[in-house]
N, C-alpha and C. Protein backbone atom coordinates (compact mmCIF):
# COMPACT_ATOMS: atom_id res chain seq x y z
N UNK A 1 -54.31 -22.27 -3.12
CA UNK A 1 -55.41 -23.18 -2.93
C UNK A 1 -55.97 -22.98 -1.52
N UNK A 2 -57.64 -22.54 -1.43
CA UNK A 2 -57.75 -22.16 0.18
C UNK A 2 -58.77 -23.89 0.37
N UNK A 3 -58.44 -24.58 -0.31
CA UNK A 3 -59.66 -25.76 0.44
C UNK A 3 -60.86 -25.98 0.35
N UNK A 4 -61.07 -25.35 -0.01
CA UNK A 4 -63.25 -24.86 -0.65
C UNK A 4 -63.22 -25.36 -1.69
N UNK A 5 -61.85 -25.58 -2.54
CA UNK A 5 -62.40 -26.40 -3.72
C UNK A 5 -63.44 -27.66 -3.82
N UNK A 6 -62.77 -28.29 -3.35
CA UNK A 6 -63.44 -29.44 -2.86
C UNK A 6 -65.66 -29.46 -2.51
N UNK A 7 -65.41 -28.65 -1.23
CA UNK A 7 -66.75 -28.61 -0.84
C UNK A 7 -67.62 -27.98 -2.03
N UNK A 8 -67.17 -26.63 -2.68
CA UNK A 8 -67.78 -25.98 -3.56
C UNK A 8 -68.37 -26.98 -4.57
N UNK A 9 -67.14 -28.20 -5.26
CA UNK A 9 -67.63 -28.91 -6.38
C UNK A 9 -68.38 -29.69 -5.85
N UNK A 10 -69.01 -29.79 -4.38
CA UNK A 10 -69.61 -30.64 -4.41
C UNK A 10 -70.78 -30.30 -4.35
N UNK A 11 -71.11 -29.19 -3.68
CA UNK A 11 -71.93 -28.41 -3.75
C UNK A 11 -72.73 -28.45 -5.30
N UNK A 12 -71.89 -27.83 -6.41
CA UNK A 12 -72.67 -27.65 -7.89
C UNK A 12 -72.78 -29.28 -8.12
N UNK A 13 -72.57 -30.65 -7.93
CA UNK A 13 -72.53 -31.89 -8.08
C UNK A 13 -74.33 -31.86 -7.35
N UNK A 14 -74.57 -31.53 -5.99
CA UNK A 14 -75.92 -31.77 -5.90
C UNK A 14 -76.42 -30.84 -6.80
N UNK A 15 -76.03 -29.58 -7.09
CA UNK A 15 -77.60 -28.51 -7.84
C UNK A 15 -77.70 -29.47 -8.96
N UNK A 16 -76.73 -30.46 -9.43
CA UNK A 16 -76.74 -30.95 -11.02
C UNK A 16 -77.87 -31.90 -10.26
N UNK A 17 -77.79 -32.69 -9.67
CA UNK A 17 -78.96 -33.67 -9.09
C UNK A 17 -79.90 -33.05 -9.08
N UNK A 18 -79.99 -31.58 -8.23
CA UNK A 18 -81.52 -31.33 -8.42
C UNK A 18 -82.20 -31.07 -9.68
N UNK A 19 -81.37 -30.73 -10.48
CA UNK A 19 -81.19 -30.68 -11.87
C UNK A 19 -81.72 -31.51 -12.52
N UNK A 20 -81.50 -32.79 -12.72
CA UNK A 20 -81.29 -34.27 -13.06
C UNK A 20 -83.20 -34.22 -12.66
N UNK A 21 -83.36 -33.77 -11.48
CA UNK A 21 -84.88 -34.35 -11.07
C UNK A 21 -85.61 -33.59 -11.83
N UNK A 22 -85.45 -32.00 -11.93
CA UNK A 22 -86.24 -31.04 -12.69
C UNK A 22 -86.07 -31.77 -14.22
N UNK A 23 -85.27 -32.40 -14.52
CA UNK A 23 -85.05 -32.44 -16.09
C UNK A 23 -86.74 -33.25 -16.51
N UNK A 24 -86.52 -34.39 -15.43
CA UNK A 24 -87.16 -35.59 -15.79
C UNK A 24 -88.98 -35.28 -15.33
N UNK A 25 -88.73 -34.16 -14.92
CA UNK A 25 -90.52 -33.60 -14.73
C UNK A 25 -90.95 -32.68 -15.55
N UNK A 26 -89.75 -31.71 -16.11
CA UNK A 26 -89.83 -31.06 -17.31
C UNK A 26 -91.09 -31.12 -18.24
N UNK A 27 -92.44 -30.30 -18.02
CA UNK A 27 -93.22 -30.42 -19.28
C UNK A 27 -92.78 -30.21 -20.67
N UNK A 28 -91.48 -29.28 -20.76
CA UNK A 28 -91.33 -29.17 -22.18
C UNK A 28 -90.05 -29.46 -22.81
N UNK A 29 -89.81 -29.18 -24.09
CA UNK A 29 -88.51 -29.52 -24.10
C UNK A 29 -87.88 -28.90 -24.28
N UNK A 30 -88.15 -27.26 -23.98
CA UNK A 30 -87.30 -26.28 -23.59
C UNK A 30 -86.36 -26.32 -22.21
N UNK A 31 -87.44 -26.53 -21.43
CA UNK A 31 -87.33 -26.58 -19.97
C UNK A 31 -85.84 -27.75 -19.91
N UNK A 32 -86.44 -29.02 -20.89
CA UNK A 32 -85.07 -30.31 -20.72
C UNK A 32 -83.99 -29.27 -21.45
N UNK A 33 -83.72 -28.84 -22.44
CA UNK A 33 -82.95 -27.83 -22.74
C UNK A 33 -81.78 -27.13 -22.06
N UNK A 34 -83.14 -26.25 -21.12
CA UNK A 34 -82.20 -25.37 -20.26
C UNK A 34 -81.43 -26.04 -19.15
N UNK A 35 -82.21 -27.59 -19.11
CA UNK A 35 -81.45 -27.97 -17.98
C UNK A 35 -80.08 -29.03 -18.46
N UNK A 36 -80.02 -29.31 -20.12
CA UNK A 36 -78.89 -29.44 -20.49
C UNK A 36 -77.55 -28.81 -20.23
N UNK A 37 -78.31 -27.07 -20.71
CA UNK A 37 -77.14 -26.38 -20.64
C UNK A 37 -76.82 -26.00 -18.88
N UNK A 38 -77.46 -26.30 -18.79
CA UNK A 38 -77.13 -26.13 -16.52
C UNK A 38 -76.30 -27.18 -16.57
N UNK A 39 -76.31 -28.61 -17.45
CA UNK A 39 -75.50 -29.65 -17.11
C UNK A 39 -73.72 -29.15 -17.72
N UNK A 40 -74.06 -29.01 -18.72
CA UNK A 40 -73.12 -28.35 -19.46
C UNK A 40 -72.21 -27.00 -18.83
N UNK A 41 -72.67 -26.00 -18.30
CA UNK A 41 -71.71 -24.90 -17.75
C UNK A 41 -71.80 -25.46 -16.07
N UNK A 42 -72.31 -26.16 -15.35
CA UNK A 42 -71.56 -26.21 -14.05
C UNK A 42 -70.72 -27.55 -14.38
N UNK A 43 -71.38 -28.42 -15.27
CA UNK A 43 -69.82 -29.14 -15.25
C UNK A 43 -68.79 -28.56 -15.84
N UNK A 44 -69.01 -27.75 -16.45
CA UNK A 44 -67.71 -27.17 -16.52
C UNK A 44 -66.80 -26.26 -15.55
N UNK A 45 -67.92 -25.96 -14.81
CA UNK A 45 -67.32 -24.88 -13.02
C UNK A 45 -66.62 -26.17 -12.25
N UNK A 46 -67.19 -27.81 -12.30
CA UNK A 46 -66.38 -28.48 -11.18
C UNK A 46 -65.51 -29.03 -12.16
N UNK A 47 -64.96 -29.22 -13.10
CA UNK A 47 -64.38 -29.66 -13.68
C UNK A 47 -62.62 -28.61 -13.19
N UNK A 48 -63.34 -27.48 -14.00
CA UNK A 48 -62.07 -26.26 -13.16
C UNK A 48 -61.55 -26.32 -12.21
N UNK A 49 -62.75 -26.56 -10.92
CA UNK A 49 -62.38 -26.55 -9.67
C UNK A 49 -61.64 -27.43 -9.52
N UNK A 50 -61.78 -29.34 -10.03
CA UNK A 50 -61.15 -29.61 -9.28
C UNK A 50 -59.80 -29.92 -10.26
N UNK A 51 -59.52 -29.18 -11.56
CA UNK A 51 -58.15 -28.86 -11.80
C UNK A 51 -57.05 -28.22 -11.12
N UNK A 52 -58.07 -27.17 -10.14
CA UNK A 52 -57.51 -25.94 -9.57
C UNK A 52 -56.75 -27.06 -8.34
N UNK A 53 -57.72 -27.96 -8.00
CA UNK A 53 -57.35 -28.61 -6.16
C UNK A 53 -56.32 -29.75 -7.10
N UNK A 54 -55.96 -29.63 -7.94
CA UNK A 54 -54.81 -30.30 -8.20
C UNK A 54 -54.75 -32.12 -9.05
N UNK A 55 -56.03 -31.62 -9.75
CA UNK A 55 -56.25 -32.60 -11.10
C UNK A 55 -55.53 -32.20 -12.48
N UNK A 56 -54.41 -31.14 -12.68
CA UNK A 56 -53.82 -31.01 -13.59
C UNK A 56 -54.51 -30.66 -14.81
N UNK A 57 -54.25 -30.46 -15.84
CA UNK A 57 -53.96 -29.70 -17.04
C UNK A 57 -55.43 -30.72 -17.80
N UNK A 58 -55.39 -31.76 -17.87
CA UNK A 58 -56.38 -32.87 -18.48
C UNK A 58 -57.36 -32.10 -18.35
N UNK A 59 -57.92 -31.67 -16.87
CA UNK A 59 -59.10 -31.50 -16.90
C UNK A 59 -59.98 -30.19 -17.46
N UNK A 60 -58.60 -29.37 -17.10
CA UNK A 60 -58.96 -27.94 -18.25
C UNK A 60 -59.27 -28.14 -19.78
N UNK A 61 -58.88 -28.90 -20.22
CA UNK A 61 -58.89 -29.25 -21.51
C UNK A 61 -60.27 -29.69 -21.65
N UNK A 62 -60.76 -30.85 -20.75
CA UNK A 62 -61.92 -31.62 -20.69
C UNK A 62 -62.97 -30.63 -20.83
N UNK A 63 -62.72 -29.78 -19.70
CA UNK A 63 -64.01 -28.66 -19.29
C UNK A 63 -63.69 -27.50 -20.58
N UNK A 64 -63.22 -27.12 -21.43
CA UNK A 64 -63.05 -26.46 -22.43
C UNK A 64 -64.07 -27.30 -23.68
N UNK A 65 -63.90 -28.67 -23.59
CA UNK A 65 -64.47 -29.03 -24.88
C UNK A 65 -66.01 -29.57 -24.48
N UNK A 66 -66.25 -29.60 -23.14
CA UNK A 66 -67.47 -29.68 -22.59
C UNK A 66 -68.23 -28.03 -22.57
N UNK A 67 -67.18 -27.21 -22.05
CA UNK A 67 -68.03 -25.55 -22.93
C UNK A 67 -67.99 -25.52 -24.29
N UNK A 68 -67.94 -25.99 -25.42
CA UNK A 68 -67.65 -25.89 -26.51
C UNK A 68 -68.94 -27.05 -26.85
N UNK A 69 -69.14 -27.91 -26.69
CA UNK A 69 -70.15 -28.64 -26.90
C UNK A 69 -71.93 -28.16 -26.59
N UNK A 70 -71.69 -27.40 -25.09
CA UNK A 70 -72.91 -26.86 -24.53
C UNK A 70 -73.20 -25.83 -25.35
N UNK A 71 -72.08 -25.49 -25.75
CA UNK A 71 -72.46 -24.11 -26.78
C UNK A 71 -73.04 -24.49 -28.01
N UNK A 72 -72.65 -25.39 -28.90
CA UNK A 72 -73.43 -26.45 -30.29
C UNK A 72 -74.58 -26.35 -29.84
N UNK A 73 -74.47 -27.69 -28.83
CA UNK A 73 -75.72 -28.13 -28.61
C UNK A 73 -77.10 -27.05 -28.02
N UNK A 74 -76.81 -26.13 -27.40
CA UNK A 74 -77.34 -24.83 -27.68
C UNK A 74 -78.19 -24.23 -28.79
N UNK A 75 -77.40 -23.64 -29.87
CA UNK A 75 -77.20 -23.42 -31.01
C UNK A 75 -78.27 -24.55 -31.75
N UNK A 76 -77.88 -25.59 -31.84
CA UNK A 76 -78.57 -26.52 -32.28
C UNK A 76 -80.18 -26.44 -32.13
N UNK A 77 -80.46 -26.75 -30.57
CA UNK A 77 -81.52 -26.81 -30.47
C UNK A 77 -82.32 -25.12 -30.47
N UNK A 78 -81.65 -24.14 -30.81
CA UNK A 78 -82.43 -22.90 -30.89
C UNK A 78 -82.84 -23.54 -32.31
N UNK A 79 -82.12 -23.42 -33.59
CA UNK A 79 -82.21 -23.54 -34.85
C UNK A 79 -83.42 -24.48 -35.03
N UNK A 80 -82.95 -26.03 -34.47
CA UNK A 80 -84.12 -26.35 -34.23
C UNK A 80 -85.76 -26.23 -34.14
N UNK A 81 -85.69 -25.19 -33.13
CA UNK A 81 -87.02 -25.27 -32.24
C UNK A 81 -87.55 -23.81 -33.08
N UNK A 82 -86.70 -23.04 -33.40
CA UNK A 82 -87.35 -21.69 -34.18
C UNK A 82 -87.80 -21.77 -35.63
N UNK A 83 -87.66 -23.29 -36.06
CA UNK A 83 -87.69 -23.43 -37.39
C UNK A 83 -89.48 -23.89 -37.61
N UNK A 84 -90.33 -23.35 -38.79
CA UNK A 84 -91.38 -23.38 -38.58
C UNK A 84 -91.89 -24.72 -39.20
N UNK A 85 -92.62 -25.53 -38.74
CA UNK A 85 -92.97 -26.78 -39.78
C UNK A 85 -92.99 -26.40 -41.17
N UNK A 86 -93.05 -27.05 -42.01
CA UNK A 86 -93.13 -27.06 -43.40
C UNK A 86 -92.56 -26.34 -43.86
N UNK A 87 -91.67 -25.57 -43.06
CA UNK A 87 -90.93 -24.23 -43.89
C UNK A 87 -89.87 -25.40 -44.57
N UNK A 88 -88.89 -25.04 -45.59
CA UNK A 88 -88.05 -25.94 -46.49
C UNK A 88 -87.50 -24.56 -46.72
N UNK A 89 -86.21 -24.60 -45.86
CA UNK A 89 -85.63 -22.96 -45.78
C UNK A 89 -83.97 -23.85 -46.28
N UNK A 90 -84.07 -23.80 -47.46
CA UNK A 90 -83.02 -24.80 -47.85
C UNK A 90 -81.51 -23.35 -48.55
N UNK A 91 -82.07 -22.25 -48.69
CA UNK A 91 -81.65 -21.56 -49.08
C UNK A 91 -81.34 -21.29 -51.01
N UNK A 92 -82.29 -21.83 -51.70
CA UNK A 92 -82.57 -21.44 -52.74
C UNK A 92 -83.79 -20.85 -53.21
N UNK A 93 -83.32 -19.83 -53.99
CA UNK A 93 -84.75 -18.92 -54.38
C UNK A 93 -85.38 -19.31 -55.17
């Protein structure tokens, strides 16, 4: 452990704030999107970190099912957003 844990998570804790501000000016809802998944993979970087500075095993777990979610919710909203109005793509011919 060199000690940077600490400062580092706090560090990605503000980009998520600046984050948080871009979300909410966001013209589209791609843009809110991408800044989901920014919420989603750096919380999962301080989550690590501060397992690493000695939050134990919980939090790996936590930040595993928080990457696992960003990834759905991802997924989700591609399917979503690529799907064309009125299409009824139900999968029968």
């Amino acid at each position: 452990m060199t000690g940077l844990e600490w400062p580092v998570a706090l560090f990605l804790l503000v980009n998520l704030l600046a984050a948080l501000i871009r979300a909410a000016r966001g013209p589209t809802a791609a843009d809110r999107m991408l800044v989901a998944l920014l919420f989603g993979t750096t919380g999962v970087g301080i989550l690590l970190l501060l397992a690493y500075a000695g939050g134990g095993p919980a939090l790996v777990d936590a930040a595993l099912t928080l990457a696992l979610l960003a990834a759905i919710v991802g997924v989700a909203f591609a399917q979503r957003a690529w799907r064309r109005k009125g299409d009824d793509h139900d999968g029968s011919a």
